[in-house]
C-alpha atoms as a PDB file:
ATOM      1  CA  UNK A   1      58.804  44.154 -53.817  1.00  0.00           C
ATOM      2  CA  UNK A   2      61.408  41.488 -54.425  1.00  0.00           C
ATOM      3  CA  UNK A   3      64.132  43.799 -54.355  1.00  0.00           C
ATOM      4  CA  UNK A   4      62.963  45.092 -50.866  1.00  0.00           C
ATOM      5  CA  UNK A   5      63.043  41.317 -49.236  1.00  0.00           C
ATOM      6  CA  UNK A   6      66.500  40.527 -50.467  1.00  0.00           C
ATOM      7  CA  UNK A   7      68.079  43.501 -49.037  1.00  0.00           C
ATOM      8  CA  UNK A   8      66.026  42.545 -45.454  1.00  0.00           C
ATOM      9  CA  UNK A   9      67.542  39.455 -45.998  1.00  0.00           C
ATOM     10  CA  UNK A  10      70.569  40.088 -46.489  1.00  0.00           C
ATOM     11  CA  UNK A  11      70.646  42.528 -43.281  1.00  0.00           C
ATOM     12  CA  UNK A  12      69.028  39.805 -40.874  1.00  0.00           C
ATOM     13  CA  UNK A  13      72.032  37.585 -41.974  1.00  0.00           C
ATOM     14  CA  UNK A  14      74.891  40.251 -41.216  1.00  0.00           C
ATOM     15  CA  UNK A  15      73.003  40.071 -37.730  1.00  0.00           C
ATOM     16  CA  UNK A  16      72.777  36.496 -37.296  1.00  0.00           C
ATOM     17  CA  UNK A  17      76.345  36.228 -37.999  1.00  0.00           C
ATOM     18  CA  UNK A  18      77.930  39.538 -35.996  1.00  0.00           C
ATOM     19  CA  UNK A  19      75.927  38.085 -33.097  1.00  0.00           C
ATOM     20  CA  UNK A  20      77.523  35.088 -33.744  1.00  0.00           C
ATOM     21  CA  UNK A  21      80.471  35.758 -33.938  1.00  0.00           C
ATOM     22  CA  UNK A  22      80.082  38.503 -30.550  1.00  0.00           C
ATOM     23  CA  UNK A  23      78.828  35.388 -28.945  1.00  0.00           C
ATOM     24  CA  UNK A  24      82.025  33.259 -29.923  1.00  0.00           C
ATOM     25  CA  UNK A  25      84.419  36.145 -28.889  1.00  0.00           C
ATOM     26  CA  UNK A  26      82.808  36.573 -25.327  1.00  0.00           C
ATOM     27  CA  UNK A  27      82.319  32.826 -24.727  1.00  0.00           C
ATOM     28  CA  UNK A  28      86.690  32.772 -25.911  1.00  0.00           C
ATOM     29  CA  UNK A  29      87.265  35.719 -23.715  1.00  0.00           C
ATOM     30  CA  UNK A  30      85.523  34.020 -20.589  1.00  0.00           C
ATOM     31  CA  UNK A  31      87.330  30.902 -21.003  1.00  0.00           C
ATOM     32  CA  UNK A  32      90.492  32.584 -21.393  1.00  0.00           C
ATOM     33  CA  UNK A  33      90.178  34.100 -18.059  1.00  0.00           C
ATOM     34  CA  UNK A  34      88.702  31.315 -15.922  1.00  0.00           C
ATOM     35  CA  UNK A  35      92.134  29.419 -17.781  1.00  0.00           C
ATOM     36  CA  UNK A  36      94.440  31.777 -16.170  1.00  0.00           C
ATOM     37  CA  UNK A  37      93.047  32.069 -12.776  1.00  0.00           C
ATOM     38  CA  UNK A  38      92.840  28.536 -12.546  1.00  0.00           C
ATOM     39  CA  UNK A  39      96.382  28.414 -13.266  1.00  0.00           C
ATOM     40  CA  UNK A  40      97.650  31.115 -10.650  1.00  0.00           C
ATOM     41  CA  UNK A  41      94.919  28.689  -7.889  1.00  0.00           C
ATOM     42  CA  UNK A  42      97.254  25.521  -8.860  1.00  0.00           C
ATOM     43  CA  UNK A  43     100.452  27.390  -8.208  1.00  0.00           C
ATOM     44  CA  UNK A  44      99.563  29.529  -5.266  1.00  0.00           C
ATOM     45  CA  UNK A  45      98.513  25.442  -4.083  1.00  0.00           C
ATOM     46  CA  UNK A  46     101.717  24.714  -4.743  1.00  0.00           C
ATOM     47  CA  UNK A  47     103.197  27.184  -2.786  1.00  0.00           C
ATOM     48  CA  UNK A  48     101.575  26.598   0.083  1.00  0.00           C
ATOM     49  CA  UNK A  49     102.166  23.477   0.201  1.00  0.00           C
ATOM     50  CA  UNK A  50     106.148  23.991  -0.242  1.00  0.00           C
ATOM     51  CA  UNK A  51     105.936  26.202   2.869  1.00  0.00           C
ATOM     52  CA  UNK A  52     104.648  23.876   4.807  1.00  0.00           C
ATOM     53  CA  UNK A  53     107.724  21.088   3.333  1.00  0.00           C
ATOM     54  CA  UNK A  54     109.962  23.928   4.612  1.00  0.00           C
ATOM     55  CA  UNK A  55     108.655  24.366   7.549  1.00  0.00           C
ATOM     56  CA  UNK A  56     109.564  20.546   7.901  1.00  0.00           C
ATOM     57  CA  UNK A  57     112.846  20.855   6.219  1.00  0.00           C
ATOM     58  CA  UNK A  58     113.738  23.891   9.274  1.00  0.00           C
ATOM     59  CA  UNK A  59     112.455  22.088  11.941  1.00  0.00           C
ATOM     60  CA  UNK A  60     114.448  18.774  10.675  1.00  0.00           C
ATOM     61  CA  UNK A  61     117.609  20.651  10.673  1.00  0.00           C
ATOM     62  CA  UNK A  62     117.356  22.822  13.750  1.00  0.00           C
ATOM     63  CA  UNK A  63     114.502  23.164  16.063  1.00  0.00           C
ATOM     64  CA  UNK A  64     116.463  25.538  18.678  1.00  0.00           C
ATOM     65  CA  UNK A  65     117.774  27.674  15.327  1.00  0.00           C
ATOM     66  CA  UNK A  66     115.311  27.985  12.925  1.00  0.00           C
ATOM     67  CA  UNK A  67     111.867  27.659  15.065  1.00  0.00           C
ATOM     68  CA  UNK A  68     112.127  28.797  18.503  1.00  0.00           C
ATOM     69  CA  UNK A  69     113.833  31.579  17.684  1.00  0.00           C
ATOM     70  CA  UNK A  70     111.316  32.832  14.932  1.00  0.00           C
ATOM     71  CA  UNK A  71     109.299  35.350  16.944  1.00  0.00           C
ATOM     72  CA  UNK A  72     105.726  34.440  17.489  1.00  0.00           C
ATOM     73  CA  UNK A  73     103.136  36.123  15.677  1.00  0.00           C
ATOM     74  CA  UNK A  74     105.367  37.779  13.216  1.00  0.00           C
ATOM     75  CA  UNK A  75     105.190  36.794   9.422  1.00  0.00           C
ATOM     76  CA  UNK A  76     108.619  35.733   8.053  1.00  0.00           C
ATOM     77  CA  UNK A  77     108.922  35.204   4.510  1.00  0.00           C
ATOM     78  CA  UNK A  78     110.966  31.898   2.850  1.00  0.00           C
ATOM     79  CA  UNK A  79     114.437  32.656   1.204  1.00  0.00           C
ATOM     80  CA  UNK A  80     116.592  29.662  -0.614  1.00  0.00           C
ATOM     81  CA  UNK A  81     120.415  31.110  -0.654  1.00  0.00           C
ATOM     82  CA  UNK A  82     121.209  27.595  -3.329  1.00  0.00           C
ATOM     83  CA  UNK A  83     122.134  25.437  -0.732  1.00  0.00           C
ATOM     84  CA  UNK A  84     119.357  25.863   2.472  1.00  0.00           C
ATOM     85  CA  UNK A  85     116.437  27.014   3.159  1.00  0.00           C
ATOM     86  CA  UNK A  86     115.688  30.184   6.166  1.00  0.00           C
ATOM     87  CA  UNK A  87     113.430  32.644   7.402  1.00  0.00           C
ATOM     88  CA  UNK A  88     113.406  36.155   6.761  1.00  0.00           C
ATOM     89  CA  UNK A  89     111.739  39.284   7.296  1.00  0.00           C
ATOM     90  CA  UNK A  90     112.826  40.832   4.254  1.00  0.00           C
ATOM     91  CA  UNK A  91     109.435  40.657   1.604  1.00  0.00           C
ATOM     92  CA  UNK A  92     109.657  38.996  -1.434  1.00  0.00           C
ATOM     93  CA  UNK A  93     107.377  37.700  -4.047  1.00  0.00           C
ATOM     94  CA  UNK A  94     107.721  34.487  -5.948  1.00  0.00           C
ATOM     95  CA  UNK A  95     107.535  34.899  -9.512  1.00  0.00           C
ATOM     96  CA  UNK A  96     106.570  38.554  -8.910  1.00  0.00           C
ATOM     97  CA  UNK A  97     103.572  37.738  -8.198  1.00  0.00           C
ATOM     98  CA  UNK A  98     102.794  35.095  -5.215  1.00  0.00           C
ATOM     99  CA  UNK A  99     103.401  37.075  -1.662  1.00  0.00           C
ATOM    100  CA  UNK A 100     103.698  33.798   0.607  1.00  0.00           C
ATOM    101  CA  UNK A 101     104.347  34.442   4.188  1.00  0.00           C
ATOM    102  CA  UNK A 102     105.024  31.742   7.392  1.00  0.00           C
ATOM    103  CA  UNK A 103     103.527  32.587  10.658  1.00  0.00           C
ATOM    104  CA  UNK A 104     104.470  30.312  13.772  1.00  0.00           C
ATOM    105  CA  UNK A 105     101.935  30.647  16.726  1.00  0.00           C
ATOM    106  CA  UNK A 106     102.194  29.079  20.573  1.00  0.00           C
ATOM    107  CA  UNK A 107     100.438  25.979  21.087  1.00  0.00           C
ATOM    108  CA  UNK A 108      98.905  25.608  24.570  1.00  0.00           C
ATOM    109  CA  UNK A 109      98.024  22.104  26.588  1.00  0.00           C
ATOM    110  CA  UNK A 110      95.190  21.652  28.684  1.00  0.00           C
ATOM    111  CA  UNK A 111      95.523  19.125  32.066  1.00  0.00           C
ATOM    112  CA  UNK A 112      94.614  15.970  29.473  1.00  0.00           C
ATOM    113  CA  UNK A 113      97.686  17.006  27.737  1.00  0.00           C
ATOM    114  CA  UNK A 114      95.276  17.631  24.422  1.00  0.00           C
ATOM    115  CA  UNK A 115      95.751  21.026  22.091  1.00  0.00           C
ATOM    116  CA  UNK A 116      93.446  23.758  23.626  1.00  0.00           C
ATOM    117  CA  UNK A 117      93.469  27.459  23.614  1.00  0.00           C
ATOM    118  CA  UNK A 118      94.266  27.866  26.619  1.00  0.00           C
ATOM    119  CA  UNK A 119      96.584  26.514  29.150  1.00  0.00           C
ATOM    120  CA  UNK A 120     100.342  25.786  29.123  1.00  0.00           C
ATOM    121  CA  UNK A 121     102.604  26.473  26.203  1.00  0.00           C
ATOM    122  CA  UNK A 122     103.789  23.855  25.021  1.00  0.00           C
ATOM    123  CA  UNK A 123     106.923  24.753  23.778  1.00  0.00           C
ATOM    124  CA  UNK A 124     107.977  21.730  21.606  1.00  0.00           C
ATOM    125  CA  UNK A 125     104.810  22.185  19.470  1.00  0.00           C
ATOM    126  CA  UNK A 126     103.982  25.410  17.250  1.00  0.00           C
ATOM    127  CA  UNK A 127     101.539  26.271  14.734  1.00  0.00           C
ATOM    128  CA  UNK A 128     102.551  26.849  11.258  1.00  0.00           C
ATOM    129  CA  UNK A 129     100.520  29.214   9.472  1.00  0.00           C
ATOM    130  CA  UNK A 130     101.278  29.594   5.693  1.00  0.00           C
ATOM    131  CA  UNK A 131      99.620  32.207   3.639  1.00  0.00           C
ATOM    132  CA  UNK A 132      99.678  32.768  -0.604  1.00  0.00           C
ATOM    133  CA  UNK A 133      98.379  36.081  -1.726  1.00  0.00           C
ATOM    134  CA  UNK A 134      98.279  37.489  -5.265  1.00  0.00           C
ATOM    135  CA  UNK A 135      96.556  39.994  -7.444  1.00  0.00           C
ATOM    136  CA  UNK A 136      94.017  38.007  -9.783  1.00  0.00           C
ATOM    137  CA  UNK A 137      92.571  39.108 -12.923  1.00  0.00           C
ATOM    138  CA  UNK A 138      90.275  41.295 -11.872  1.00  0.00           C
ATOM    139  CA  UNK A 139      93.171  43.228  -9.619  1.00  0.00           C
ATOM    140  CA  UNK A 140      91.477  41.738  -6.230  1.00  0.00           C
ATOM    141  CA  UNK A 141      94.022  39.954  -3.721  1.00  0.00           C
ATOM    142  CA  UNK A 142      93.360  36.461  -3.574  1.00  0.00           C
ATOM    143  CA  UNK A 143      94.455  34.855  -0.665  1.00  0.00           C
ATOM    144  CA  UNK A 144      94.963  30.929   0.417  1.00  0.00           C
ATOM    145  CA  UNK A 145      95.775  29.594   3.842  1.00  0.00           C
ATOM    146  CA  UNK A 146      97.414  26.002   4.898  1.00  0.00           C
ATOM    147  CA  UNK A 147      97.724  25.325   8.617  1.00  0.00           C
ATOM    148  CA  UNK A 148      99.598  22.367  10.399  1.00  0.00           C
ATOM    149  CA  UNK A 149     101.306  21.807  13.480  1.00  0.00           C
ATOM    150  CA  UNK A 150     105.153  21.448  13.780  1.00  0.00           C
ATOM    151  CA  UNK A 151     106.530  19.190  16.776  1.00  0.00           C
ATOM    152  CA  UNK A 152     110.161  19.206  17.815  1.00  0.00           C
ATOM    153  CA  UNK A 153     110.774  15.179  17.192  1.00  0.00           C
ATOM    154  CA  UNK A 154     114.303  15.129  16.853  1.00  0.00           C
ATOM    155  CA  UNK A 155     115.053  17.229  20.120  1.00  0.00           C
ATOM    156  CA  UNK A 156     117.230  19.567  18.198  1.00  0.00           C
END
């Protein structure tokens, strides 16, 4: 009868350890991905908030050449040539993975001269719409927006 408990022993340990061990490797696993995904959140952050800088940084340098000429509506995608910054239409993704686009929409005045959506244009303010999209772990598009309001301060 001895010889029956040590064997059930010894089979209730190999299970207390493989589900140990299973326990360890899922906990690792989850960790790993939540690690990952946080990372691509803090970059695609990032991004967005450089669009918005270059928004700036186009505005600063022309407002007649760089902004009111951008078509409203239509989503224009950031491209650094070494030396400046510009719009184009031609896609491209940072690092391969990030798809970040610009989007500059009419702003409209009401009679109190406040922001409304309606009205008159206003055509020395627009709204800058930056968006971040990428493919997370589990292959679904993630996407991240940042809005702000560009105003024509330099009369450029």
């Amino acid at each position: 009868m001895k010889k029956g408990f040590g064997l059930i022993e010894v089979v209730v340990a190999a299970t207390i350890i493989t589900v140990f061990f299973v326990a360890i490797l899922s906990t690792y696993s989850f960790f790993l991905k939540t690690l990952l995904g946080g990372t691509q959140e803090v970059q695609a952050t990032f991004l967005l908030r450089e669009g918005a800088e270059v928004s700036r940084i186009l505005r600063d340098s022309s407002w007649s050449s760089n902004i009111v000429t951008a078509t409203v509506g239509t989503e224009y995608y950031l491209s650094w040539n070494g030396s400046a910054w510009a719009l184009t239409a031609t896609p491209s993704y940072v690092d391969g993975l990030f798809d970040r686009t610009v989007t500059f929409e009419s702003v409209y005045r009401d009679v109190n001269d406040d922001i409304a959506s309606s009205g008159t244009v206003d055509g020395d303010t627009r709204l800058v719409t930056v968006n971040v999209a990428w493919k997370n772990s589990t292959a679904a598009t993630t996407t991240k927006t940042l809005q702000t309001y560009l105003t024509n301060l330099y009369g450029n």
